[in-house]
N, C-alpha and C. Protein backbone atom coordinates (compact mmCIF):
# COMPACT_ATOMS: atom_id res chain seq x y z
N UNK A 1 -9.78 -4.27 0.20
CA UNK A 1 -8.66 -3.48 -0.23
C UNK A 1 -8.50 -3.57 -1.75
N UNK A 2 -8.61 -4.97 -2.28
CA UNK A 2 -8.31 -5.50 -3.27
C UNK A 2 -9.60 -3.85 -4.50
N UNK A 3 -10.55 -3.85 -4.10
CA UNK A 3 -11.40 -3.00 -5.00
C UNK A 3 -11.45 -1.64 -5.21
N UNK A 4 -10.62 -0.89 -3.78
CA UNK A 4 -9.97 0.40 -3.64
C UNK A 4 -8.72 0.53 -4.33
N UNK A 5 -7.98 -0.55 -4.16
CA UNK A 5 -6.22 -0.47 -4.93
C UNK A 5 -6.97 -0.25 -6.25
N UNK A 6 -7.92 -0.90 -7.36
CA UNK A 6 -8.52 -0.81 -8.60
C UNK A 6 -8.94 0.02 -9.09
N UNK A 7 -9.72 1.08 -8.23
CA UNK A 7 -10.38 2.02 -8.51
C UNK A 7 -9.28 2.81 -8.37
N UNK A 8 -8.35 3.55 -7.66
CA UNK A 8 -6.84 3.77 -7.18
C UNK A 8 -6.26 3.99 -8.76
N UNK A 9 -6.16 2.99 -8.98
CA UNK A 9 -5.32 2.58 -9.87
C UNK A 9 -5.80 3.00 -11.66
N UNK A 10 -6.98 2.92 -11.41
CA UNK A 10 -7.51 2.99 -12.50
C UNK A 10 -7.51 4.50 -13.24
N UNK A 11 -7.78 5.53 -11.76
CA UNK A 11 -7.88 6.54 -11.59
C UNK A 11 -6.30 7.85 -12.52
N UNK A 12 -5.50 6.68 -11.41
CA UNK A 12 -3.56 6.77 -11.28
C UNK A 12 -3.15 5.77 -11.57
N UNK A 13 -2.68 5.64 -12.18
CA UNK A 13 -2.01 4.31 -12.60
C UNK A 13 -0.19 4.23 -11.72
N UNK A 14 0.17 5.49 -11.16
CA UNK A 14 1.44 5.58 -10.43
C UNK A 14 1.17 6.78 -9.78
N UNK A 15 0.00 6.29 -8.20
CA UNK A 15 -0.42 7.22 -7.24
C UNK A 15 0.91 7.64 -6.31
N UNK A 16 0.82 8.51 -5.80
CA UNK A 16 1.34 9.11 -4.78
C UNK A 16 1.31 8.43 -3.49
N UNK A 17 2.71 8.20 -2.55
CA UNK A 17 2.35 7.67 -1.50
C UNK A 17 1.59 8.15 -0.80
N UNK A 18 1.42 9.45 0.03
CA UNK A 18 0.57 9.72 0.80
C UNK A 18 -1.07 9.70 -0.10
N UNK A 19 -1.39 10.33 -1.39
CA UNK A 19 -2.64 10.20 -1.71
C UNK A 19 -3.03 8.50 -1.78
N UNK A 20 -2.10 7.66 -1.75
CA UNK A 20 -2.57 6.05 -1.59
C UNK A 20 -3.25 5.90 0.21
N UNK A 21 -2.19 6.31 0.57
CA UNK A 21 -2.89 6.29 2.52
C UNK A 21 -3.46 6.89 2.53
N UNK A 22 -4.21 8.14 1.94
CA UNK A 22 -5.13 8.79 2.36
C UNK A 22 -6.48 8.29 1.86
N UNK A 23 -6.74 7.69 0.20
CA UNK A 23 -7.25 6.98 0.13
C UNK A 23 -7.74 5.86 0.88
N UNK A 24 -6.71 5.29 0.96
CA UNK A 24 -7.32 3.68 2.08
C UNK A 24 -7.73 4.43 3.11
N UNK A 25 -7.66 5.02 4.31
CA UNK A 25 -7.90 5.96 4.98
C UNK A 25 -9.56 6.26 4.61
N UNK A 26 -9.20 6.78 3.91
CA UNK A 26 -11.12 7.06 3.58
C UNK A 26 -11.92 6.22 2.81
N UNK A 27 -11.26 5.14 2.57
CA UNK A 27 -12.07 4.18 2.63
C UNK A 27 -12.51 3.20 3.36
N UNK A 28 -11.97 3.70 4.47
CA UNK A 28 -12.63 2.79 5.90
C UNK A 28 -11.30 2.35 6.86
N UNK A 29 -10.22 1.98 6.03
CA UNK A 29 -9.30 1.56 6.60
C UNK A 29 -8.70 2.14 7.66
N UNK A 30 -8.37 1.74 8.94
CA UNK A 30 -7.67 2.47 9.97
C UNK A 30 -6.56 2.72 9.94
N UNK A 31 -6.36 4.35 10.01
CA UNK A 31 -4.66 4.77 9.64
C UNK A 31 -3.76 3.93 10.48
N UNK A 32 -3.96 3.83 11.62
CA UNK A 32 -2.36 3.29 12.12
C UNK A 32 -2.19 1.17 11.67
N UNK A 33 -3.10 1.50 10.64
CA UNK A 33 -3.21 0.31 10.12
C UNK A 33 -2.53 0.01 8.94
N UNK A 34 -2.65 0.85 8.31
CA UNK A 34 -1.90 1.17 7.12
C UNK A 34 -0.76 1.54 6.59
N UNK A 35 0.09 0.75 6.03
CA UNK A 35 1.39 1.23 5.74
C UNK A 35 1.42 1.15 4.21
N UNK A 36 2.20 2.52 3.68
CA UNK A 36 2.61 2.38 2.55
C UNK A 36 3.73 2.27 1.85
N UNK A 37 4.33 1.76 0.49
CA UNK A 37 6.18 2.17 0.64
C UNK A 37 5.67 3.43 -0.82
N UNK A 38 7.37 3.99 -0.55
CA UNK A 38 7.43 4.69 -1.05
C UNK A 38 7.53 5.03 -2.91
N UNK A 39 6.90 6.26 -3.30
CA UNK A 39 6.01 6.14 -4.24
C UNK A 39 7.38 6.99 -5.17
N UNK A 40 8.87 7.28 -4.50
CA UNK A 40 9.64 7.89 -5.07
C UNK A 40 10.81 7.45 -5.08
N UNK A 41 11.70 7.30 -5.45
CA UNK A 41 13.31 6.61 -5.14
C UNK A 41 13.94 7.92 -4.54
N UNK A 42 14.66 7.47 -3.58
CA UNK A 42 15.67 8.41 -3.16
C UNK A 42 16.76 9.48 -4.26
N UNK A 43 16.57 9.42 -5.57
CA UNK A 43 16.70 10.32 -6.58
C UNK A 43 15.92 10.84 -7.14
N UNK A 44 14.57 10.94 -7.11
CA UNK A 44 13.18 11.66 -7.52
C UNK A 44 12.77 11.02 -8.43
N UNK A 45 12.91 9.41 -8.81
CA UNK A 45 12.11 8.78 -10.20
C UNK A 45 10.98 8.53 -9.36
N UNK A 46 10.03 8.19 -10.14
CA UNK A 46 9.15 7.31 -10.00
C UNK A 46 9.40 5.63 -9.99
N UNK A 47 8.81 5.40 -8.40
CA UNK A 47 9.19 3.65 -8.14
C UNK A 47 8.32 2.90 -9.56
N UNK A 48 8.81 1.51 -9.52
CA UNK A 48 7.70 0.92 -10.64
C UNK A 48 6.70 0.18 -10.06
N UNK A 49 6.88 0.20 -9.28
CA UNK A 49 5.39 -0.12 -8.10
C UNK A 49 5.06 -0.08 -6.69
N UNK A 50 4.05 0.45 -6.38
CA UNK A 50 3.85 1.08 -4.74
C UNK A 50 2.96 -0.44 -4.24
N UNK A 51 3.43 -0.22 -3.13
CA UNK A 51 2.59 -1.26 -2.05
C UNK A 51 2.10 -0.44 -1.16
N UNK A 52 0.74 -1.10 -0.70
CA UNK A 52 0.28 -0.95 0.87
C UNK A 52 -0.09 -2.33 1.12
N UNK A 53 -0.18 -2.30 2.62
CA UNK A 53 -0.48 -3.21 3.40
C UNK A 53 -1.48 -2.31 4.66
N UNK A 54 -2.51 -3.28 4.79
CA UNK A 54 -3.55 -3.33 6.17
C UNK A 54 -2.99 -4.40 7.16
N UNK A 55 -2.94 -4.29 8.13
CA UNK A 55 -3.11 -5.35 9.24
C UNK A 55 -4.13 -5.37 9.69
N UNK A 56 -4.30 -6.85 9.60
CA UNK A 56 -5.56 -7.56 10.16
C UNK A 56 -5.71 -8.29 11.11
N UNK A 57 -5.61 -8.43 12.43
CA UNK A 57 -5.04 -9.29 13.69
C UNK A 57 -3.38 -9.66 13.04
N UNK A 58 -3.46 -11.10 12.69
CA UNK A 58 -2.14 -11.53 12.67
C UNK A 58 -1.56 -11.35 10.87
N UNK A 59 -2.37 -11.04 10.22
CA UNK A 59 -2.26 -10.93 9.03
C UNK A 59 -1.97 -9.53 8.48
N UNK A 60 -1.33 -9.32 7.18
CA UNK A 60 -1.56 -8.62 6.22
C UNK A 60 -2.18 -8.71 5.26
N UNK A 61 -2.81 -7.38 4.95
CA UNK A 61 -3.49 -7.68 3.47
C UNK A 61 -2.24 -6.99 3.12
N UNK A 62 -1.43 -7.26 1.91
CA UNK A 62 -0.56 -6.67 0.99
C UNK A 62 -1.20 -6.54 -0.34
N UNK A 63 -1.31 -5.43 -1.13
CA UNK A 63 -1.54 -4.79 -2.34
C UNK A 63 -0.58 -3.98 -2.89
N UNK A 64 -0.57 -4.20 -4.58
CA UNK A 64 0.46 -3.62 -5.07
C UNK A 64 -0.39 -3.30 -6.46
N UNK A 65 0.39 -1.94 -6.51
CA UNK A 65 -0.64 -1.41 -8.01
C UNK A 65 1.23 -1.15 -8.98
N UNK A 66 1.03 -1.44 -10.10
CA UNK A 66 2.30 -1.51 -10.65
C UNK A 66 1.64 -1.99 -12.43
N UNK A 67 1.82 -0.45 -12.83
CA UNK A 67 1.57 -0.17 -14.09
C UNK A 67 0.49 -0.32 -14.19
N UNK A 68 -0.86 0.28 -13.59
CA UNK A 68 -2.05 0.32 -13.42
C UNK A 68 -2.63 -0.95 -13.43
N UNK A 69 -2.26 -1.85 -12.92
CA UNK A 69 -2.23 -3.32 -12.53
C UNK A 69 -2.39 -3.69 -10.86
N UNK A 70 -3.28 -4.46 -9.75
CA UNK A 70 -3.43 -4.73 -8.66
C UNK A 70 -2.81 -5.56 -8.67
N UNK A 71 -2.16 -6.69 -7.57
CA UNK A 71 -2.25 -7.59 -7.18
C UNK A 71 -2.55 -7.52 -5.86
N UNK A 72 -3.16 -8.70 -4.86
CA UNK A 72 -3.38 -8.56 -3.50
C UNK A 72 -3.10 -9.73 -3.15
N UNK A 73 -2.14 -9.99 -1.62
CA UNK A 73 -2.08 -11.63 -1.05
C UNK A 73 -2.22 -11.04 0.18
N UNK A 74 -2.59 -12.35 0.87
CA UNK A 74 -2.66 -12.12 2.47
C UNK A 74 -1.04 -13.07 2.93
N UNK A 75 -0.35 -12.48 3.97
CA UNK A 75 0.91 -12.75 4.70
C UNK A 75 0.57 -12.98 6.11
N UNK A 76 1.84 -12.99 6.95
CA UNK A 76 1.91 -12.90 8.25
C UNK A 76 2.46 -11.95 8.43
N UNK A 77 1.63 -11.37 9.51
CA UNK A 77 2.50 -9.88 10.00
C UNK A 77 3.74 -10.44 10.81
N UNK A 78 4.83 -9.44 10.21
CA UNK A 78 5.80 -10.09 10.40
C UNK A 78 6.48 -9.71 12.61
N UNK A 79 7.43 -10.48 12.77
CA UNK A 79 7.70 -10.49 14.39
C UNK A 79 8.21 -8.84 14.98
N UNK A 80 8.29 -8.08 14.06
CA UNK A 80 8.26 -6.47 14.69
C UNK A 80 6.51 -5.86 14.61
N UNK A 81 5.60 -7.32 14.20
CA UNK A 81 4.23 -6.35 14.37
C UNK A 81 4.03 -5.33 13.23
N UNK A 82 4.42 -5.23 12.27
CA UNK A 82 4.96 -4.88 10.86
C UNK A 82 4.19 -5.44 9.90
N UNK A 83 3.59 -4.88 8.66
CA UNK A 83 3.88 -5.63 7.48
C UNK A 83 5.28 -5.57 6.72
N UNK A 84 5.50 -4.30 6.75
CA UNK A 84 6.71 -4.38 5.81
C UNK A 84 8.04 -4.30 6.49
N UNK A 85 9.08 -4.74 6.09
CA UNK A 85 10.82 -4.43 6.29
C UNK A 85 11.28 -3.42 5.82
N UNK A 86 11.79 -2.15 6.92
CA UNK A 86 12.34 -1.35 6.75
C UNK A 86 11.09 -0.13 6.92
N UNK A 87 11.72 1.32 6.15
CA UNK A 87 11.08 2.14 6.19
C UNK A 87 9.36 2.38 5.42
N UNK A 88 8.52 2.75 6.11
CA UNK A 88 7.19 3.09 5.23
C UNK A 88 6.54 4.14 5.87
N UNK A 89 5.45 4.70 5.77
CA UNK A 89 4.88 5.82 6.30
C UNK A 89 3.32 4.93 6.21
């Protein structure tokens, strides 16, 4: 994930939510695997940084591109079977 968020990023430095899932998506990743948050605030700014997450059995991969910058950690998927809290697509 960690080398797709880079290239991603490098590309966009503040991608689009859906062009981020569609990306991971075609890069192998399985959609109902993938969650992303949102790439807009509920007033039309631009967020200051998007996440996705993969699930991996019990894990997440979490990635975050924020100011054309990656970071990636692995978590526990959390007890709703989730990476993230609250809403994502």
């Amino acid at each position: 994930m960690e080398s797709v968020l880079k290239t991603i990023a490098a590309a966009t430095p503040k991608p689009a939510q859906d062009d981020l899932r569609s990306q991971l998506v075609s890069a192998g990743i399985p959609a109902p695997a993938v969650e992303v948050s949102a790439s807009k605030t509920p007033t039309g700014l631009d967020v200051d940084a998007i996440e996705a997450a993969a699930r991996l059995d019990k894990d997440c991969v979490m990635g975050e591109i924020r100011a054309g910058q990656v970071s990636v950690t692995v978590l526990p998927v959390l007890a709703s079977g989730k990476c993230f809290v609250g809403d994502s697509r």
